[in-house]
N, C-alpha and C. Protein backbone atom coordinates (compact mmCIF):
# COMPACT_ATOMS: atom_id res chain seq x y z
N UNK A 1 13.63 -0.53 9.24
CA UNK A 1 13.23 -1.53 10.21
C UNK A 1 12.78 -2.76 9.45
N UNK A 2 13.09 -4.22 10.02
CA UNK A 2 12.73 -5.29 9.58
C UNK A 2 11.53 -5.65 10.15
N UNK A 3 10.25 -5.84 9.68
CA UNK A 3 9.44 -6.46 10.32
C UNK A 3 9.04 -7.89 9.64
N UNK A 4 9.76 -8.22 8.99
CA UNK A 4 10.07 -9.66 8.69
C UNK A 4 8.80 -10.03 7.95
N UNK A 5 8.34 -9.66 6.93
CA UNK A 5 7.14 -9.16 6.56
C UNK A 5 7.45 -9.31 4.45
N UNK A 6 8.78 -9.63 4.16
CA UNK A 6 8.88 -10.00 2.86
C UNK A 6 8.17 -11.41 2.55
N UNK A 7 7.40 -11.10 1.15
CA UNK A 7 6.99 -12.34 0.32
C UNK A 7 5.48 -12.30 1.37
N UNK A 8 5.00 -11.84 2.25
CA UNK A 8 3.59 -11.63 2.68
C UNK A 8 2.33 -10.68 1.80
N UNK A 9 1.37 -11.61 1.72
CA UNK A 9 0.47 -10.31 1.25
C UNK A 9 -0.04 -9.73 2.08
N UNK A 10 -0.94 -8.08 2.22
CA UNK A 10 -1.39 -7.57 2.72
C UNK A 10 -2.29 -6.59 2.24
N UNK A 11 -3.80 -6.98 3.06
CA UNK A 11 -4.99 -6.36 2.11
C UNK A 11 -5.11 -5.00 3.55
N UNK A 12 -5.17 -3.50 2.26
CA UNK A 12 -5.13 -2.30 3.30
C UNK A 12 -6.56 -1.65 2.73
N UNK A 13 -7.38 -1.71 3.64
CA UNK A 13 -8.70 -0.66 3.31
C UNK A 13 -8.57 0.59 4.26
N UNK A 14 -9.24 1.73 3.00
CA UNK A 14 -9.34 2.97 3.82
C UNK A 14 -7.77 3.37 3.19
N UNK A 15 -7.20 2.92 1.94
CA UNK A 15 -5.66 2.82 1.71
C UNK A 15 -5.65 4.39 0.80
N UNK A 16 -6.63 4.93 0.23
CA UNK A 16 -6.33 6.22 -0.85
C UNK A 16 -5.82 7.09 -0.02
N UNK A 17 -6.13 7.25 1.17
CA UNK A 17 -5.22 8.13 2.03
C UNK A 17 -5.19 8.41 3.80
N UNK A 18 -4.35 9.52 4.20
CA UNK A 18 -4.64 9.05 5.55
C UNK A 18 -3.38 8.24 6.61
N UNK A 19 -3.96 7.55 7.43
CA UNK A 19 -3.42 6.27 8.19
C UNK A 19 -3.65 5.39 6.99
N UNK A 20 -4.99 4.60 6.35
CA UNK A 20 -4.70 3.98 5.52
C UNK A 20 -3.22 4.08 4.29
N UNK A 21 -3.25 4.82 4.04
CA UNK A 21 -2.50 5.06 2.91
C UNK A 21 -0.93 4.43 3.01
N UNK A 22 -0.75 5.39 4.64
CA UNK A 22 0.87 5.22 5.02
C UNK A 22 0.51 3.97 5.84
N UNK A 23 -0.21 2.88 6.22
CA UNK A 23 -0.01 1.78 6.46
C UNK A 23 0.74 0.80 4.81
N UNK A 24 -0.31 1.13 3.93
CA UNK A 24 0.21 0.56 2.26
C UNK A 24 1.40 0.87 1.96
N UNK A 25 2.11 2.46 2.31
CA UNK A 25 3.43 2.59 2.29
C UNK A 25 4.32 1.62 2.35
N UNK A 26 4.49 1.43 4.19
CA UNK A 26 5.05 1.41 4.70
C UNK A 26 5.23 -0.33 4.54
N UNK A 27 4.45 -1.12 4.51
CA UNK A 27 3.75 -2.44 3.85
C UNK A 27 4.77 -2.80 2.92
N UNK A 28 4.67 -2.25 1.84
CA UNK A 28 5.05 -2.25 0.64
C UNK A 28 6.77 -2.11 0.54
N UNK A 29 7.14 -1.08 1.40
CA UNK A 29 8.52 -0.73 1.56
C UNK A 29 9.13 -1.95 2.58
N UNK A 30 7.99 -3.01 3.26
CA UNK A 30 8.95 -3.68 3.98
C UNK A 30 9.16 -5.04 2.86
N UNK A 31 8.35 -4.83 1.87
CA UNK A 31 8.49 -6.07 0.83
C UNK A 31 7.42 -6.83 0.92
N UNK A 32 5.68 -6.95 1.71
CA UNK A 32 4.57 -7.00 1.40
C UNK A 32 3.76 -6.83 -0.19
N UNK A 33 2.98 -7.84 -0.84
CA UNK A 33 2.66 -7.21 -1.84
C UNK A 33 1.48 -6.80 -1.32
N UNK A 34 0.73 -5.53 -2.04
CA UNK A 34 -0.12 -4.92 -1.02
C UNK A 34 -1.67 -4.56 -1.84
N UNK A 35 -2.64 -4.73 -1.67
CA UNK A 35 -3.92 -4.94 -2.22
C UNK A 35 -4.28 -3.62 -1.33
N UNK A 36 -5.23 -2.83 -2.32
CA UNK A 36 -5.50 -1.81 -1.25
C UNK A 36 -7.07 -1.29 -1.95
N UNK A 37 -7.68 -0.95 -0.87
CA UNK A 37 -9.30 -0.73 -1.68
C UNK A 37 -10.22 0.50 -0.48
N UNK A 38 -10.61 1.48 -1.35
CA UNK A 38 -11.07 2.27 -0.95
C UNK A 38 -12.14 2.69 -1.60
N UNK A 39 -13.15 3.81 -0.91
CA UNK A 39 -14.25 4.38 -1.46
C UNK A 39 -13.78 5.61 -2.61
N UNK A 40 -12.81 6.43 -2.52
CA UNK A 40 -12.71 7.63 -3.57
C UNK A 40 -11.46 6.74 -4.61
N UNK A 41 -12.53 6.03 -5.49
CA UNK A 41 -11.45 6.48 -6.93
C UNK A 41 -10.38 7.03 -7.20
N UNK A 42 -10.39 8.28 -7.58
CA UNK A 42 -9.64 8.98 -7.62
C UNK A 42 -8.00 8.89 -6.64
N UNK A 43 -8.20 9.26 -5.54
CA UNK A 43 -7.21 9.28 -4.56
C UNK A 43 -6.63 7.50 -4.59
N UNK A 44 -7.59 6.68 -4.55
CA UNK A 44 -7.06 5.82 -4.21
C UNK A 44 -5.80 5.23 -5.73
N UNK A 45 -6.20 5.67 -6.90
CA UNK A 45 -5.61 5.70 -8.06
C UNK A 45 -4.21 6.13 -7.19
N UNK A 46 -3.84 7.54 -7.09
CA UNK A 46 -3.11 8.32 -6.98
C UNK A 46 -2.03 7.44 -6.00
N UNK A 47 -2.58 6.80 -4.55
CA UNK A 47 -1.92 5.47 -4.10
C UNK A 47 -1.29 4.25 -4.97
N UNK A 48 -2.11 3.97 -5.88
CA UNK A 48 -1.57 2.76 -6.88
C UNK A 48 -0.57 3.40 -7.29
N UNK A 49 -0.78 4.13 -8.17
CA UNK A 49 0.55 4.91 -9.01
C UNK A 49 1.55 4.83 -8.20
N UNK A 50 1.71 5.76 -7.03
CA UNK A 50 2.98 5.86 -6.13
C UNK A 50 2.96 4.95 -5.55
N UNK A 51 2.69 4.03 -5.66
CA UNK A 51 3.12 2.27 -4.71
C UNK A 51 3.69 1.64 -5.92
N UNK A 52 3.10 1.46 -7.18
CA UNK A 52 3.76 1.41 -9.00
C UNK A 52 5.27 1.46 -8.63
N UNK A 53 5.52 3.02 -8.31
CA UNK A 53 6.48 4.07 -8.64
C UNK A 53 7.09 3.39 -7.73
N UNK A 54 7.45 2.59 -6.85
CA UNK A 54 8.09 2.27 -5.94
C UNK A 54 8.80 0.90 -6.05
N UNK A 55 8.04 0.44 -7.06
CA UNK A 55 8.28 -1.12 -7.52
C UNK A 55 7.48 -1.90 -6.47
N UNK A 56 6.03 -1.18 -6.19
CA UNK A 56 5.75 -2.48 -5.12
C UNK A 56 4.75 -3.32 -6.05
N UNK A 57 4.22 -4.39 -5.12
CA UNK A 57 3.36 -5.28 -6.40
C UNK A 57 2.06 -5.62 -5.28
């Protein structure tokens, strides 16, 4: 789906997982660069990486 949404930024909180998370997905896959900030460390790492892994920025 196009949501016409390339070359936009987009800031996702609550993004390490969840609804947050697959909002950053899904963001990211439409060509959004995507800022994402959460309370657990950890998990939210685990989001960066696989958004990395995806070529998103």
């Amino acid at each position: 789906m196009d949501l016409g949404l390339t070359g936009k930024v987009a800031l996702v909180t609550g993004a390490s997982r969840g609804i947050g998370r697959a909002i950053a997905t899904t963001l990211a896959a439409e060509g959004c660069a995507v800022a994402i900030c959460a309370r657990g460390a950890d998990d939210l790492e685990a989001t960066a990486t696989e958004l990395r892994a995806t070529g998103a920025t």
